[in-house]
C-alpha atoms as a PDB file:
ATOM      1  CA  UNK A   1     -24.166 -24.783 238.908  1.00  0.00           C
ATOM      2  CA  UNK A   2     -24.301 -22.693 235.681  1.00  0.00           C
ATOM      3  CA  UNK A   3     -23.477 -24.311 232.732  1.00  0.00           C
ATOM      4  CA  UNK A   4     -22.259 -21.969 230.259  1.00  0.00           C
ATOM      5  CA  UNK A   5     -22.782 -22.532 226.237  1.00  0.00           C
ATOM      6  CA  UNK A   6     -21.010 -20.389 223.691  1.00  0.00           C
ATOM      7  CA  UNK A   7     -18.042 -19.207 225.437  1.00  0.00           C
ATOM      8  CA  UNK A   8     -16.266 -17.095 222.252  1.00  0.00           C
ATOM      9  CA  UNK A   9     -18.259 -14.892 220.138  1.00  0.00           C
ATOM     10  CA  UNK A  10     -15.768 -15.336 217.204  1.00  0.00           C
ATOM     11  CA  UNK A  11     -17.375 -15.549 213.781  1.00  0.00           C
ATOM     12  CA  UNK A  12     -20.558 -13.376 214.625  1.00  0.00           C
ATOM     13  CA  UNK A  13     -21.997 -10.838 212.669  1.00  0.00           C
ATOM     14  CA  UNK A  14     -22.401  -7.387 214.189  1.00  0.00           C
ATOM     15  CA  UNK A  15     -25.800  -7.962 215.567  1.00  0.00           C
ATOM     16  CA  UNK A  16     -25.041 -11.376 217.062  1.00  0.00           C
ATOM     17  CA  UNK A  17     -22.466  -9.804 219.007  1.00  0.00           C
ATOM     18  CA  UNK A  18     -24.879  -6.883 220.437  1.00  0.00           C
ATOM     19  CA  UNK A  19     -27.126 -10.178 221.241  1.00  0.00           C
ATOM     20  CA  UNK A  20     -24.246 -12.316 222.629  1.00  0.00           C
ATOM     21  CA  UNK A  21     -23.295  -9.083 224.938  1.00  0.00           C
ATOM     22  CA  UNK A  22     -27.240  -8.701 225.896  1.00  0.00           C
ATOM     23  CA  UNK A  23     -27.707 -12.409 226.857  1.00  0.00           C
ATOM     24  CA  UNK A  24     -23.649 -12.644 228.897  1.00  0.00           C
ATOM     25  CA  UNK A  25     -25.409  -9.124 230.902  1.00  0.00           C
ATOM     26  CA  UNK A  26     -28.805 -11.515 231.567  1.00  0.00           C
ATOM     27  CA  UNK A  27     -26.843 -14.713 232.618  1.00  0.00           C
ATOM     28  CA  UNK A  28     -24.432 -12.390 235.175  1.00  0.00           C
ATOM     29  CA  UNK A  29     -27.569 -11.061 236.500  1.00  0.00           C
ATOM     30  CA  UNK A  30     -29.441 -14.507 236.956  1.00  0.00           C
ATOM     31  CA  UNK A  31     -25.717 -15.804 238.617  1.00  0.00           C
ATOM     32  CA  UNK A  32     -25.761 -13.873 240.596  1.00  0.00           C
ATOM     33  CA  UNK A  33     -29.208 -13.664 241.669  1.00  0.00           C
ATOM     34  CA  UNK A  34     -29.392 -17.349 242.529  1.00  0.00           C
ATOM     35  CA  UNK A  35     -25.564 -16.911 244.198  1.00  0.00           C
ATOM     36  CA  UNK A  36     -24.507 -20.161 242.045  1.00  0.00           C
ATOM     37  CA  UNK A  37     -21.696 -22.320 243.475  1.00  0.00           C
ATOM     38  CA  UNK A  38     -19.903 -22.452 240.084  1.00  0.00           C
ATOM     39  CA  UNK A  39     -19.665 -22.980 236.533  1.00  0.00           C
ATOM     40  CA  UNK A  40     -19.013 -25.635 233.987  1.00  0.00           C
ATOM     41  CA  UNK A  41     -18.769 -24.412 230.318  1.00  0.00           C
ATOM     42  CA  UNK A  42     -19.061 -26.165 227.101  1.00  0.00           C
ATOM     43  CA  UNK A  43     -15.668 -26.861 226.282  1.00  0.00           C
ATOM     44  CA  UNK A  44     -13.937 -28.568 229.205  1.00  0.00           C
ATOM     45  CA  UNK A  45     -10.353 -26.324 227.985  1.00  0.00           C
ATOM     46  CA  UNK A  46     -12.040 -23.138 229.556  1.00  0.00           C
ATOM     47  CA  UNK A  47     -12.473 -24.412 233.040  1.00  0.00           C
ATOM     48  CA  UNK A  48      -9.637 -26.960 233.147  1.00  0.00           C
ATOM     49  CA  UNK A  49     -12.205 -29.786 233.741  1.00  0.00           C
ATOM     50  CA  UNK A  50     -10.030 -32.692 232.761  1.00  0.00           C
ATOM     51  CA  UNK A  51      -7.419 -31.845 235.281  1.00  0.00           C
ATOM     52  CA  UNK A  52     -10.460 -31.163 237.899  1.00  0.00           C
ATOM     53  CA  UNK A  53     -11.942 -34.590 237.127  1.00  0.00           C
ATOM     54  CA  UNK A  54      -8.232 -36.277 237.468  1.00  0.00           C
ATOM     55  CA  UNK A  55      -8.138 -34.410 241.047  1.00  0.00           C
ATOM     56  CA  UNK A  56     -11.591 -35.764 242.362  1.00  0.00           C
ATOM     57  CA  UNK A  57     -10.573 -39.065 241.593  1.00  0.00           C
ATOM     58  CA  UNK A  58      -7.450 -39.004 243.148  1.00  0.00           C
ATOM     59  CA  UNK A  59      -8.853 -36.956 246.338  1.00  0.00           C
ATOM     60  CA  UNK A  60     -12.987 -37.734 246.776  1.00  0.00           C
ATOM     61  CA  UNK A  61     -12.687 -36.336 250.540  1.00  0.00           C
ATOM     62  CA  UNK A  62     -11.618 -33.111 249.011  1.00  0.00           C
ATOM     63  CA  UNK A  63     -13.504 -30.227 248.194  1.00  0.00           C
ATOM     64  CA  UNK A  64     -15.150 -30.332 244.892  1.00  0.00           C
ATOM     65  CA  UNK A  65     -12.871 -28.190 242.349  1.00  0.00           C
ATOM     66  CA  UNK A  66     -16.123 -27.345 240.386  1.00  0.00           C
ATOM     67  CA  UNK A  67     -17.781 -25.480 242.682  1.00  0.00           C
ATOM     68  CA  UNK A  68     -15.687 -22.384 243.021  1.00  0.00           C
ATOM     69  CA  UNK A  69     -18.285 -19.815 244.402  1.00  0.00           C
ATOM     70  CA  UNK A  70     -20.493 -17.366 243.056  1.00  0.00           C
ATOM     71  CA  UNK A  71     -17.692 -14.784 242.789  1.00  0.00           C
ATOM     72  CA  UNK A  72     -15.892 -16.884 240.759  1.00  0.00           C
ATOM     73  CA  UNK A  73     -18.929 -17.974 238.570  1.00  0.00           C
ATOM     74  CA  UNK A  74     -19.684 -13.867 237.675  1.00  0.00           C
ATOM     75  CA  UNK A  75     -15.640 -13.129 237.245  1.00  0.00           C
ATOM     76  CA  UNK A  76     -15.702 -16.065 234.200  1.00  0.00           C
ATOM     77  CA  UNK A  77     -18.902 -14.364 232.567  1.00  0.00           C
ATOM     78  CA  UNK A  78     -17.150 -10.904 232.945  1.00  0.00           C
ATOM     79  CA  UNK A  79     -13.941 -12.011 231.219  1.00  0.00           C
ATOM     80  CA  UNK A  80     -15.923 -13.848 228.458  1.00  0.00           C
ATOM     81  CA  UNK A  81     -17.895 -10.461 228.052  1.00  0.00           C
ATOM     82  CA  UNK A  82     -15.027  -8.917 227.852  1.00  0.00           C
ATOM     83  CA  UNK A  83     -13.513 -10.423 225.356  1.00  0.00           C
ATOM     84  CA  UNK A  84     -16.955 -10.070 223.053  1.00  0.00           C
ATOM     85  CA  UNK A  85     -15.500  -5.892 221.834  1.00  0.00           C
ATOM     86  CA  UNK A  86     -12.326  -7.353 221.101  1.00  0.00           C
ATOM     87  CA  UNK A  87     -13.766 -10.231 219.195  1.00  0.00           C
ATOM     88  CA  UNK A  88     -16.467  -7.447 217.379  1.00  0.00           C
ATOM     89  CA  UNK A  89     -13.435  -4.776 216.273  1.00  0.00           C
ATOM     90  CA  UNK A  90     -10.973  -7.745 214.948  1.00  0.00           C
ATOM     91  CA  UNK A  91     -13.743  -8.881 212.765  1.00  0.00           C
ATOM     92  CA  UNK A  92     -14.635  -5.245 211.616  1.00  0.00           C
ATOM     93  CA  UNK A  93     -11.610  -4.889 210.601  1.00  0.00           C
ATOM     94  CA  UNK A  94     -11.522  -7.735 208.370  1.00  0.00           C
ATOM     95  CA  UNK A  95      -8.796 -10.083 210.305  1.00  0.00           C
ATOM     96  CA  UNK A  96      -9.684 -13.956 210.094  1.00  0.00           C
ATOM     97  CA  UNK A  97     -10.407 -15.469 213.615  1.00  0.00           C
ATOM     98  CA  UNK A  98      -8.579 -18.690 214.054  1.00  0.00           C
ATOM     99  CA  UNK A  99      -5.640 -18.574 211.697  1.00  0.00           C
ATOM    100  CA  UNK A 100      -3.287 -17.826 213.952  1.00  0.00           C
ATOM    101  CA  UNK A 101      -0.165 -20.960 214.268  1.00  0.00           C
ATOM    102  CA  UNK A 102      -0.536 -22.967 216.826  1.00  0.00           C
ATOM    103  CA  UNK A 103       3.647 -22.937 217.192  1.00  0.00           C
ATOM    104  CA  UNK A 104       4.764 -20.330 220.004  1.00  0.00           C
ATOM    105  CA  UNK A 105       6.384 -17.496 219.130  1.00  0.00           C
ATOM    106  CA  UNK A 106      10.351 -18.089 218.331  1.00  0.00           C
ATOM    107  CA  UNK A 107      10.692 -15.677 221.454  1.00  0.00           C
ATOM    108  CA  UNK A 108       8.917 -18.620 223.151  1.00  0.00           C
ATOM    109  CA  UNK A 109      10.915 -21.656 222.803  1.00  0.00           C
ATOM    110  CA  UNK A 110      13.938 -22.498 224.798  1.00  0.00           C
ATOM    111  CA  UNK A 111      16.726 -23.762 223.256  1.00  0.00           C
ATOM    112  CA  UNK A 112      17.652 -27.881 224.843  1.00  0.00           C
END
C-alpha cells in the first residue's frame, strides 16, 4: 500500500510546486517499481474511504476495496500531478485558492 500525503499543491510558492512535481515523478516511479496493490491518501474524501470502510463491514468475504492494483495506484499520482500546472498558473495569476461557494451552480439545482 502507498499512502499518499499532500494530495493538492494549492497555496505553494513557485518553487514548492517544481518540488511537489519532482517528489509526485519519484513516488510514481517507486509505485510502480514495487507494483503496489493500492493507495490510501491523507484525506479519506480523495479515495472515498468512508464508503470503502462501510462496504468491508457489510461484505468481509469480499474483495478488499483498498487494494485496487498498481495501475490504479500510478493513475491517482498522475491525476494529482496533473493537477499541480493548473494549481501553479491559477496562483500566478493572482486568483485565491479556496474561495470558491460551496452552493452549485444555479444551472445545478433542480427545481422540487
Amino acid at each position: 500500500m502507498a499512502y499518499i500525503g499532500g494530495v493538492t499543491s494549492r497555496g505553494l510558492s513557485p518553487a514548492l510546486h517544481t518540488a511537489f512535481d519532482h517528489s509526485y515523478q519519484r513516488l510514481e516511479k517507486i509505485v510502480t517499481d514495487a507494483r503496489v496493490d493500492g493507495y490510501i491518501p491523507a484525506h479519506p474524501n480523495y479515495d472515498d474511504a468512508v464508503y470503502k470502510i462501510g462496504f468491508m463491514s457489510l461484505n468481509p468475504d469480499r474483495p478488499n476495496p483498498f487494494l485496487n492494483g498498481a495501475a490504479e495506484t500510478v493513475l491517482f499520482l498522475k491525476v494529482v500531478q496533473e493537477c499541480n500546472p493548473y494549481n501553479t498558473a491559477r496562483e500566478a495569476a493572482g486568483v485565491r485558492m479556496g474561495t470558491q461557494s460551496a452552493q452549485p451552480p444555479d444551472s445545478m439545482v433542480k427545481e422540487p
